[in-house]
Protein backbone atom coordinates (compact mmCIF):
# COMPACT_ATOMS: atom_id res chain seq x y z
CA UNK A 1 -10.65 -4.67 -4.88
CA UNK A 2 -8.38 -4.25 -7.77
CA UNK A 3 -9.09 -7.39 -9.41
CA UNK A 4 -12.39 -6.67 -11.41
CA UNK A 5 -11.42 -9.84 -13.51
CA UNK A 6 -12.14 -12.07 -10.59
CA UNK A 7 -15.40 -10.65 -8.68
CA UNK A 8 -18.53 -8.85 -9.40
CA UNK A 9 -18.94 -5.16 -9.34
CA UNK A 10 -20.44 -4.70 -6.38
CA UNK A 11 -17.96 -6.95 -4.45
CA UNK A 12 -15.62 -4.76 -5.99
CA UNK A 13 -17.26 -1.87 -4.90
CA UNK A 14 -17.34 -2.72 -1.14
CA UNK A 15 -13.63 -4.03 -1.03
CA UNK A 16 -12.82 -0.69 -2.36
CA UNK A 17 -14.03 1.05 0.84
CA UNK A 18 -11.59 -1.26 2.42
CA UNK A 19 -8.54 0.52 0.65
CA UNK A 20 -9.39 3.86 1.62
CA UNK A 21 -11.98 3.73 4.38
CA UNK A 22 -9.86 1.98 6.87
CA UNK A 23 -9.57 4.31 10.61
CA UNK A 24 -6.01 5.51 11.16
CA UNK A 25 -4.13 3.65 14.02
CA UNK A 26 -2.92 6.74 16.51
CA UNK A 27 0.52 8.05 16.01
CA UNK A 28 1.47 6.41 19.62
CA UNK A 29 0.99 2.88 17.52
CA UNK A 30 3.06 3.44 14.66
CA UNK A 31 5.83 5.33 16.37
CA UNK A 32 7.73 2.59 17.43
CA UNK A 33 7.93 0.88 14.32
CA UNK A 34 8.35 4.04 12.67
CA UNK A 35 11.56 4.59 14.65
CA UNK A 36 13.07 1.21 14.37
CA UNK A 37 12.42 1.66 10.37
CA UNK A 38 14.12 5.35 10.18
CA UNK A 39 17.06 4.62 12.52
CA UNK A 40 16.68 7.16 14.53
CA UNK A 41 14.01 9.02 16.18
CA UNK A 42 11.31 11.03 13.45
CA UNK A 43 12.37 14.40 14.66
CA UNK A 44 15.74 13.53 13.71
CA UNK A 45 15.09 12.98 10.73
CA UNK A 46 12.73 15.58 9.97
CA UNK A 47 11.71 19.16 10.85
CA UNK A 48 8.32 18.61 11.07
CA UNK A 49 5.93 15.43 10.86
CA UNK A 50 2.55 15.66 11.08
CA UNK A 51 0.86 13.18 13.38
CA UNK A 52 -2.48 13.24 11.81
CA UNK A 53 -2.58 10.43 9.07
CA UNK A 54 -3.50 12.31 5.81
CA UNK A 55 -4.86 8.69 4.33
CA UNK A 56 -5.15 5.18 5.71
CA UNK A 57 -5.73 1.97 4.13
CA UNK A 58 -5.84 -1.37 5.57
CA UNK A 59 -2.29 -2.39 4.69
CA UNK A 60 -0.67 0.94 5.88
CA UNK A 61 -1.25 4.87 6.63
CA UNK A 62 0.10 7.91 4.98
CA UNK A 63 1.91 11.04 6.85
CA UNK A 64 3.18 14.17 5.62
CA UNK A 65 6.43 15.61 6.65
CA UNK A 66 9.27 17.84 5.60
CA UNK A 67 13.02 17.40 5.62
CA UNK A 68 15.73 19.71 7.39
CA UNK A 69 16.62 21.01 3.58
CA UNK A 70 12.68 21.89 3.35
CA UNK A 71 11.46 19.45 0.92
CA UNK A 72 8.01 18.01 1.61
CA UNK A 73 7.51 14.04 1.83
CA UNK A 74 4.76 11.72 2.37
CA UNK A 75 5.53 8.38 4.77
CA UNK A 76 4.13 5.62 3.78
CA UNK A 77 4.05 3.18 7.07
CA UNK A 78 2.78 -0.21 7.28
CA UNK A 79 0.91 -0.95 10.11
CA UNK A 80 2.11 -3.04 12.84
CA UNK A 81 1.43 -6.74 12.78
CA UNK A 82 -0.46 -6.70 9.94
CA UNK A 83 2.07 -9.08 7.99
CA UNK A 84 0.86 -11.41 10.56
CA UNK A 85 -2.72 -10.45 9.75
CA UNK A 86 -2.58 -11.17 6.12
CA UNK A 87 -0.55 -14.22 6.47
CA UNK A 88 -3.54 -15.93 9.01
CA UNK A 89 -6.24 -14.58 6.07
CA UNK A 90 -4.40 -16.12 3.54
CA UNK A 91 -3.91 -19.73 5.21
CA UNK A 92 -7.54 -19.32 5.85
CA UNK A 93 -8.07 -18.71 1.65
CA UNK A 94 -6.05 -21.03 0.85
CA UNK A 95 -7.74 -23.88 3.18
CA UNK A 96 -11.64 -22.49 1.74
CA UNK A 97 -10.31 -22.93 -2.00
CA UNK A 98 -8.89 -26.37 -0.70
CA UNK A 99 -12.29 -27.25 0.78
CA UNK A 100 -14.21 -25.34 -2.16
CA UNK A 101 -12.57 -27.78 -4.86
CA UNK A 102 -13.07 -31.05 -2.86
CA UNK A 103 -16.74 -30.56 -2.47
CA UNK A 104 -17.69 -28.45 -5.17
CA UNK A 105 -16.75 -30.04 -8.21
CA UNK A 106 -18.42 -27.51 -10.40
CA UNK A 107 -16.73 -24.66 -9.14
CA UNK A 108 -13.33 -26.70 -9.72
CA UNK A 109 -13.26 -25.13 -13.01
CA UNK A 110 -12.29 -21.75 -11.75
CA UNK A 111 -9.41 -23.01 -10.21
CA UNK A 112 -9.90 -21.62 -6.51
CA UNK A 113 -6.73 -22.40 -5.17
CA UNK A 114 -4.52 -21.21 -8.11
CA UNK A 115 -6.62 -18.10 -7.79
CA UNK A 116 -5.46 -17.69 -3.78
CA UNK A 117 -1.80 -18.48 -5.08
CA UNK A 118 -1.85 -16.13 -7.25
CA UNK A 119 -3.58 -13.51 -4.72
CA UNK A 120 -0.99 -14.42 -2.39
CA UNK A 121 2.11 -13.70 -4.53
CA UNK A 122 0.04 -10.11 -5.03
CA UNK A 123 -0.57 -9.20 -2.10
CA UNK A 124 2.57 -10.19 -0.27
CA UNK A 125 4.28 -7.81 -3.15
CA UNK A 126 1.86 -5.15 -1.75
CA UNK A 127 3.71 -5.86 2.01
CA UNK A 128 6.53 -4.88 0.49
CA UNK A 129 7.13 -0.82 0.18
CA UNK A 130 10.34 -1.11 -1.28
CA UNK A 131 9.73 -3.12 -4.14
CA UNK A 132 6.86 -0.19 -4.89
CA UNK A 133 9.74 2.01 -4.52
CA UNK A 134 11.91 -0.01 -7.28
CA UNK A 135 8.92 -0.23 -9.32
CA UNK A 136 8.40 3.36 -9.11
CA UNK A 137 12.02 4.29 -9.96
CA UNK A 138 11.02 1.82 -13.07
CA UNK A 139 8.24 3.73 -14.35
CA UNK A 140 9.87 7.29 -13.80
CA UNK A 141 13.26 5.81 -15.91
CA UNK A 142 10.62 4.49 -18.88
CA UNK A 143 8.98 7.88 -18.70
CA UNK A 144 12.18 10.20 -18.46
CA UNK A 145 11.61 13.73 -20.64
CA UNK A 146 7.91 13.43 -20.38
CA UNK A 147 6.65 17.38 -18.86
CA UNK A 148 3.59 15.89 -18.42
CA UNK A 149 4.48 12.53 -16.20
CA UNK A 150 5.90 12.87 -12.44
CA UNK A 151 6.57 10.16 -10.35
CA UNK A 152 8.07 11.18 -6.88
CA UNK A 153 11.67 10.49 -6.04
CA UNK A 154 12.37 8.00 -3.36
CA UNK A 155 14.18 8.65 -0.16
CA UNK A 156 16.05 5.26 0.03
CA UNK A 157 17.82 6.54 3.41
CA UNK A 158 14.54 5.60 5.22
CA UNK A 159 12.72 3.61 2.79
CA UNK A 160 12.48 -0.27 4.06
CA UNK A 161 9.93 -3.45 3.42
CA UNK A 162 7.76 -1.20 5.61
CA UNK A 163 8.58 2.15 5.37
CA UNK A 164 8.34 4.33 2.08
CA UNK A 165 9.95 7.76 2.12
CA UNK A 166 8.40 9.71 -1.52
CA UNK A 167 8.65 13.26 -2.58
CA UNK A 168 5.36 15.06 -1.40
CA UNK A 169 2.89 15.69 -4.99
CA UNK A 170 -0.13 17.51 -4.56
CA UNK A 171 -2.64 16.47 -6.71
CA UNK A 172 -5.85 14.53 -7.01
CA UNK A 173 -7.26 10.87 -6.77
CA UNK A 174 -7.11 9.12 -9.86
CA UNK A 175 -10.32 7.77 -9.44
CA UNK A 176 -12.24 11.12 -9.26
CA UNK A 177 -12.40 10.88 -12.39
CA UNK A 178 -14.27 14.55 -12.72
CA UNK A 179 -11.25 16.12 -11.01
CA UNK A 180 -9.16 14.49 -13.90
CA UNK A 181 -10.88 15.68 -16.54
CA UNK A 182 -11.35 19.39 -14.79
């Protein structure tokens, strides 16, 4: 859904419903994973975690909580066996770009299975909620003394592969784009 480059707008439309759209799995699912990722059980580590998914997207599901010391933070928690998942999807890409270029010699041009390759590299990067992390720690160190920038700090204590611990900011979807300019 984020690669406009590759599809048409309305195939980028519908995949975007697949980001956001996606039914949360039920606390009972996650909370297993979510334990062996933390160390120790979630009411350990915090004073309050709210069961209730605040987002949920196909690749993971969002939580609020709050730390012993007060501070508010947002889990972000991959959901179970979905590395699995995407792994199956993406031998089956990479097999229809295979098949695509062997019969189709005038889609050859676009390169099918150097597209999936490069999809692949992307996407397993997604899997991965620390590198987002580093990446994020990145962008706040280019942007340090900008008021008017705020990327959240990390909690690397409990931040893994599949586990992101962030600072809680309240704010608005960058895509509603009348909220941004309100």
């Amino acid at each position: 859904a984020t690669r406009v480059d590759l599809l048409p707008p309305e195939w980028i439309a519908e995949l975007s419903e697949l980001q956001n759209a996606v039914p949360a799995l039920p606390y009972a699912d996650i909370r297993e994973q979510l334990e062996a990722d933390l160390g120790a059980s979630p009411a350990e580590v915090f004073a309050f975690l709210d069961e209730t998914p605040m987002a949920a997207a196909s690749l993971a599901q969002a939580h609020r909580a709050r730390l012993h010391d007060g501070r508010e933070v947002v889990l972000k928690v991959r959901r179970p066996g979905i590395r699995d998942v995407v792994e199956a999807d993406l031998r089956l890409l990479a097999r229809l770009a295979e098949i695509v270029e062997a019969r189709l010699p005038d889609l050859r041009r676009y390169r099918p299975a150097e597209v999936v390759q490069q999809f692949t590299v992307s996407l397993r990067r997604e899997l991965d909620f620390a590198a987002e992390c580093r990446n994020a720690e990145r962008i706040a160190r280019n942007f340090k003394g900008r008021d008017d920038i705020l990327i959240p700090g990390v909690h690397w204590q409990w931040t893994c592969e599949s586990l992101n611990v962030q600072d809680f900011v309240d704010g608005i979807p960058g895509r509603n784009l009348a909220g941004v300019d309100a």
